[in-house]
C-alpha atoms as a PDB file:
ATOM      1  CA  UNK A   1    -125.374  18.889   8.266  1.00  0.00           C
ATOM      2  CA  UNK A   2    -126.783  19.563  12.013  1.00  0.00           C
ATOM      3  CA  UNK A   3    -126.627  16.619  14.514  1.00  0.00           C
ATOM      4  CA  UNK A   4    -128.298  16.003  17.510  1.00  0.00           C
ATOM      5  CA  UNK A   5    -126.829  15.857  20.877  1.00  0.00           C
ATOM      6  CA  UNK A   6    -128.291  14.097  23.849  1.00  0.00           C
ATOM      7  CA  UNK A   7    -127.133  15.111  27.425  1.00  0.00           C
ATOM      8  CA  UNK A   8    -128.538  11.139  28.372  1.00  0.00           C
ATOM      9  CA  UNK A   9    -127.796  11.024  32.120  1.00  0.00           C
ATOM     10  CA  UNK A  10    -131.518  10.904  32.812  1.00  0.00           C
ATOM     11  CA  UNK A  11    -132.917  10.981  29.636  1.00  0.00           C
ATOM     12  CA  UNK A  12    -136.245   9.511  29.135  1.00  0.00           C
ATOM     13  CA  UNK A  13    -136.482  10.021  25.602  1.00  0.00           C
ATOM     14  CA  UNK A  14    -133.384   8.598  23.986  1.00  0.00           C
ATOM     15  CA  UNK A  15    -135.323   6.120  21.596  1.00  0.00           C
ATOM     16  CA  UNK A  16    -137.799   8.339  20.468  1.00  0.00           C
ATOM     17  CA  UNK A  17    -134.850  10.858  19.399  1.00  0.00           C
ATOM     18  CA  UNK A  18    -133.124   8.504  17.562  1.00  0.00           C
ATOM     19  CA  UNK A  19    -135.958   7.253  15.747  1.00  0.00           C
ATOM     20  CA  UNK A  20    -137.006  10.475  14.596  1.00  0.00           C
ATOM     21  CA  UNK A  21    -133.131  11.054  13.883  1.00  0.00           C
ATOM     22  CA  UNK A  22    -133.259   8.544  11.541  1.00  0.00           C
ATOM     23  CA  UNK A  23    -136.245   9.987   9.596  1.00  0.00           C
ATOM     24  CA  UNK A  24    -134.943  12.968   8.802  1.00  0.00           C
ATOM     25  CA  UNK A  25    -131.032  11.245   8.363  1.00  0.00           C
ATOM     26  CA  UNK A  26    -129.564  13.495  11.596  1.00  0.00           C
ATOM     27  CA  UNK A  27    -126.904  12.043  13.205  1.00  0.00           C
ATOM     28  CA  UNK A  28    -126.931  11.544  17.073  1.00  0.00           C
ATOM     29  CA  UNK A  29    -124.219  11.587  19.780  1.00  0.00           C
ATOM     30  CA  UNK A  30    -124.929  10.404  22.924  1.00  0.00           C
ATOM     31  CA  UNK A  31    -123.328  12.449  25.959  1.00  0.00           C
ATOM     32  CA  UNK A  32    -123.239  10.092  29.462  1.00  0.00           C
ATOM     33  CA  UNK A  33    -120.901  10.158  32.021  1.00  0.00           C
ATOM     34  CA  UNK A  34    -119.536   6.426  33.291  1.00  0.00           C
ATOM     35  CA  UNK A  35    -122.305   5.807  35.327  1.00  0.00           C
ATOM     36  CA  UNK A  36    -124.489   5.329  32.145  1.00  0.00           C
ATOM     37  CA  UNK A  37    -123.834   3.195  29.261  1.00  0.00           C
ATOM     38  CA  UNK A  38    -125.236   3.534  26.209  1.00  0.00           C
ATOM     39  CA  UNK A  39    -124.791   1.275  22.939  1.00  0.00           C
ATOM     40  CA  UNK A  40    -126.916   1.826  20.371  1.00  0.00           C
ATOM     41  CA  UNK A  41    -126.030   0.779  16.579  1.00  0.00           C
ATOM     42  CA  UNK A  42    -125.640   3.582  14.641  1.00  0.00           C
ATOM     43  CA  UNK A  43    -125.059   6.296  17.498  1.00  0.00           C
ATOM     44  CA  UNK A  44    -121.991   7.806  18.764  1.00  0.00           C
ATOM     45  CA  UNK A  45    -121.424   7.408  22.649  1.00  0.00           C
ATOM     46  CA  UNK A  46    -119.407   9.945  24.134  1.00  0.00           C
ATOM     47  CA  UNK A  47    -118.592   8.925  27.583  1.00  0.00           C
ATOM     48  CA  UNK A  48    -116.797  11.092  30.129  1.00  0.00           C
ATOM     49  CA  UNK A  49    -115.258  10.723  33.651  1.00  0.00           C
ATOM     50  CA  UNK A  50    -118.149  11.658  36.502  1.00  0.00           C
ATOM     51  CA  UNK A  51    -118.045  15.186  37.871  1.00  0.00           C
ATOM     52  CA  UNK A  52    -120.122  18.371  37.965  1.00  0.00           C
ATOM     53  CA  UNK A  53    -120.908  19.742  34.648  1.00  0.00           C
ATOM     54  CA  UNK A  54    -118.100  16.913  32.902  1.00  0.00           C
ATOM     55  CA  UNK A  55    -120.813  16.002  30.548  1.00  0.00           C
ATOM     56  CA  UNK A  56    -122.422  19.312  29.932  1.00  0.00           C
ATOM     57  CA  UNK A  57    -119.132  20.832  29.005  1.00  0.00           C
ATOM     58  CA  UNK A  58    -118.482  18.308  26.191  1.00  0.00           C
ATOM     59  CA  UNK A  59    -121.814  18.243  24.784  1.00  0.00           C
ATOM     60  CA  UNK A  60    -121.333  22.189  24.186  1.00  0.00           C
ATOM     61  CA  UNK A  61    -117.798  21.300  22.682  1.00  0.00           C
ATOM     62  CA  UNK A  62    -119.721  19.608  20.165  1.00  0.00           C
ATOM     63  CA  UNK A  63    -122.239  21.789  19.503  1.00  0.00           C
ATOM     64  CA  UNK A  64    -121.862  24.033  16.210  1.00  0.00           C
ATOM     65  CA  UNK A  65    -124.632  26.255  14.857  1.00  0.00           C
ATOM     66  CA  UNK A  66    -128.017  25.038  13.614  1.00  0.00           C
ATOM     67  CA  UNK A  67    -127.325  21.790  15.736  1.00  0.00           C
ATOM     68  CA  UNK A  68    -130.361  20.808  18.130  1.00  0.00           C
ATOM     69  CA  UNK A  69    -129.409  19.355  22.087  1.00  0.00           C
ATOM     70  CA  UNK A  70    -131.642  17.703  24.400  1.00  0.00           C
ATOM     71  CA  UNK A  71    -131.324  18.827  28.420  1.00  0.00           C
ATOM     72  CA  UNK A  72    -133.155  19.296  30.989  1.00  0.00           C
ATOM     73  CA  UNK A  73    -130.337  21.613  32.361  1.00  0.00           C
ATOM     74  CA  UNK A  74    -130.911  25.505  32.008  1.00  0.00           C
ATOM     75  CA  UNK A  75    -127.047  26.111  32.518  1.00  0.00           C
ATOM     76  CA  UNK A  76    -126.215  24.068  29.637  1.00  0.00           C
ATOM     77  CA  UNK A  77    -129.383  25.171  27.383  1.00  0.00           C
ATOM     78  CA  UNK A  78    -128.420  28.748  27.895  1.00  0.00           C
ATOM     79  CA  UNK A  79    -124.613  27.879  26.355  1.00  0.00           C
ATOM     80  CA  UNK A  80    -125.825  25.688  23.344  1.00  0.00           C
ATOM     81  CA  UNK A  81    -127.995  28.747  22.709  1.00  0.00           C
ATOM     82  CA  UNK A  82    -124.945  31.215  23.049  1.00  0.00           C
ATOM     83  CA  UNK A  83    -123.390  29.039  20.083  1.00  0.00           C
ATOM     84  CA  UNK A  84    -126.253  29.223  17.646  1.00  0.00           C
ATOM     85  CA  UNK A  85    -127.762  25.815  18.793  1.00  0.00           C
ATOM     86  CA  UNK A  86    -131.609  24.901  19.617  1.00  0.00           C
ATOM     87  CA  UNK A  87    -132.057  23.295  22.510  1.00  0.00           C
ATOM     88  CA  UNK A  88    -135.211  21.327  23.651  1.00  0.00           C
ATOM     89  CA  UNK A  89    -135.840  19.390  27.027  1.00  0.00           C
ATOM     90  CA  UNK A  90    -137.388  16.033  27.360  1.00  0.00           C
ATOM     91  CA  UNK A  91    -140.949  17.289  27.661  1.00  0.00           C
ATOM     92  CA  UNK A  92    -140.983  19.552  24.257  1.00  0.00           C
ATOM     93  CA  UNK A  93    -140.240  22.495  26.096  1.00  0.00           C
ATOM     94  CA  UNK A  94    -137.680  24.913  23.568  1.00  0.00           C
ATOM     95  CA  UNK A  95    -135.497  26.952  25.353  1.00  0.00           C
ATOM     96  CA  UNK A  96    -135.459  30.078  23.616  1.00  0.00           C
ATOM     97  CA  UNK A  97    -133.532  33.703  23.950  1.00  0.00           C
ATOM     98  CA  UNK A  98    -136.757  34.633  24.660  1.00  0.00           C
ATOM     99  CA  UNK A  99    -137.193  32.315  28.186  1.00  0.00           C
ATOM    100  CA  UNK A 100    -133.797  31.085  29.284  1.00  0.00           C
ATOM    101  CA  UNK A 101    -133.253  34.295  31.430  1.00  0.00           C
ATOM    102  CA  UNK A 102    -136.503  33.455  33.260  1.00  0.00           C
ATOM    103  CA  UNK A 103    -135.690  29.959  33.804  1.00  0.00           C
ATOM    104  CA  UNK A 104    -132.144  30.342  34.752  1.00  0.00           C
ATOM    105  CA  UNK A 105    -133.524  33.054  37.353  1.00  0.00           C
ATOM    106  CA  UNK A 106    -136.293  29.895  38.447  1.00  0.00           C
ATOM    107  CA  UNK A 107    -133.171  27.707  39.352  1.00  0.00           C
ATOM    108  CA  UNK A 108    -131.726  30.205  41.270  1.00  0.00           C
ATOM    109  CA  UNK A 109    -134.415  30.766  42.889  1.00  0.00           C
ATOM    110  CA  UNK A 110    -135.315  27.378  43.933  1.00  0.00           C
ATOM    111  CA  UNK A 111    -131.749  27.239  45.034  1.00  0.00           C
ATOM    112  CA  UNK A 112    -131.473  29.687  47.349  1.00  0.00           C
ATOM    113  CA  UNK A 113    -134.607  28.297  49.007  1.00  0.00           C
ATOM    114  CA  UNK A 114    -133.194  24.685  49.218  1.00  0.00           C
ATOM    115  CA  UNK A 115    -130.220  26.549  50.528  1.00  0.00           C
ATOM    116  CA  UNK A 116    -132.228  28.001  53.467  1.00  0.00           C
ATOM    117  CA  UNK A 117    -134.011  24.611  54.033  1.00  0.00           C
ATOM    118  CA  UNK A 118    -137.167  24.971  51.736  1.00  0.00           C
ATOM    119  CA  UNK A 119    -138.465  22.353  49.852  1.00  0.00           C
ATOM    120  CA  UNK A 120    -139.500  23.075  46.160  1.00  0.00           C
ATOM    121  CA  UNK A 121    -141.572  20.607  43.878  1.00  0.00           C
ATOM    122  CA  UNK A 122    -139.956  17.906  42.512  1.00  0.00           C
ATOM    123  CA  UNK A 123    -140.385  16.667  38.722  1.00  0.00           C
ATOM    124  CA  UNK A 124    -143.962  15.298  38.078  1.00  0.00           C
ATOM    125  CA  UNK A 125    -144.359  11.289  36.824  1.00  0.00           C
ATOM    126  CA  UNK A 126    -143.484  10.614  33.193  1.00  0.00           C
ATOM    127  CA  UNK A 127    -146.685  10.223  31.312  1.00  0.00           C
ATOM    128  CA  UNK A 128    -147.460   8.970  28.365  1.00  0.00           C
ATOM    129  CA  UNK A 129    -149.115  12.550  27.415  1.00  0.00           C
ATOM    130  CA  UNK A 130    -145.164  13.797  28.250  1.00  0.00           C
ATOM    131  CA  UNK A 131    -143.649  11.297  25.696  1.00  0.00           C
ATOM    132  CA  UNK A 132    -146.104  12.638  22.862  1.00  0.00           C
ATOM    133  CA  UNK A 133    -145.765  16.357  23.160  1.00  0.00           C
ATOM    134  CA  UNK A 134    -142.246  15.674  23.584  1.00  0.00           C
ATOM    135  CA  UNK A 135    -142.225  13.770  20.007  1.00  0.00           C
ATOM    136  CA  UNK A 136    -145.033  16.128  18.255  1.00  0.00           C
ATOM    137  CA  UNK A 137    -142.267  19.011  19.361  1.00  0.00           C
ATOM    138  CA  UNK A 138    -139.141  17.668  18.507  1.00  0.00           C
ATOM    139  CA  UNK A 139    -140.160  16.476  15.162  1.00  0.00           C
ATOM    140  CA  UNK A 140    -141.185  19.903  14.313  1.00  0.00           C
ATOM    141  CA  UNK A 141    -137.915  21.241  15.305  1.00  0.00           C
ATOM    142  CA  UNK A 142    -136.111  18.720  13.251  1.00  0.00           C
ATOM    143  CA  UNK A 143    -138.319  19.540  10.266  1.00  0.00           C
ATOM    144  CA  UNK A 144    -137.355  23.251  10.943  1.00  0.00           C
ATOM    145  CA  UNK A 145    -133.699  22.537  11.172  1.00  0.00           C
ATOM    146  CA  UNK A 146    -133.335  20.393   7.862  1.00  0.00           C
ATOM    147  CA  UNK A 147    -135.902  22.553   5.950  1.00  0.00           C
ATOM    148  CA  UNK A 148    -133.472  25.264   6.543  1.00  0.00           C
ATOM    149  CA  UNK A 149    -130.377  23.815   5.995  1.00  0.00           C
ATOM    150  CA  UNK A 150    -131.609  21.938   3.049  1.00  0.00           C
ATOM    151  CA  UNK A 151    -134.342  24.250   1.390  1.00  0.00           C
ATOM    152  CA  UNK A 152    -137.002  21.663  -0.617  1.00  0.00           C
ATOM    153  CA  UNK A 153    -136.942  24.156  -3.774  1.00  0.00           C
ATOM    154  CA  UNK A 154    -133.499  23.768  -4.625  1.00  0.00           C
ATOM    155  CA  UNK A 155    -132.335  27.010  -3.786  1.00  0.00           C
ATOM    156  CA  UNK A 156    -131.404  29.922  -1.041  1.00  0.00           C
END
């Protein structure tokens, strides 16, 4: 059965995902590093020491094929990916095969110009408009995932 993993550390959309978890009877694990505690009945925490990339390293640990993980990190996306995951950020945005290389290349981008001293644009305000396409999204992915891994008809 596929699970759900959560890279929380600035997740704004941990409730919604485990609600919708439970409708379709995924299990979630929660991925936060010690500066972030999460305790919610029914979910696995998985809490790791603080450091670069601790937390992103054991969510992919965890993540097997046909498993879904929620990031807003394109380094991490692009491994869950490499492992037969799907991946989805916290505004309904799917990283795919088909835009990771563009969005990795974005970051580095917008690296390189922080790196010089430029300024790039920040994330907007969380709207309520965010929190809906993010929940319209995700629930389709989740009906994907368990309509494939548990075909309605009975059969392969």
């Amino acid at each position: 059965m596929s699970k759900i993993c959560i890279d929380a550390d600035g997740c704004p959309v941990v409730k919604e995902i485990i609600q919708i978890a439970k409708e379709f009877q995924l299990k979630v694990i929660i991925f936060c590093d010690t500066s972030h505690q999460f305790e919610i009945e029914g979910v696995q925490t998985v809490m790791v020491s603080k450091g670069a990339d601790a937390v992103d390293f054991a969510l992919v640990n965890q993540i097997q094929k046909g498993d879904i993980a929620i990031t807003q990190d394109y380094g991490l996306a692009a491994m869950v990916l490499a492992k037969g995951g799907y991946v989805m950020n916290q505004n309904g945005l799917q990283y795919t095969s088909h835009n990771i290389d563009q969005l990795l290349y974005s970051r580095h981008i917008n690296q390189k110009i922080r790196q010089i001293g430029g300024r790039t644009k920040g994330p907007k305000k969380r709207t309520k408009e965010a929190d809906d396409q993010f929940i319209n999204h995700f629930r389709r992915l989740c009906e994907y995932v368990t309509s494939n891994h548990y075909p309605s008809s009975g059969s392969d």
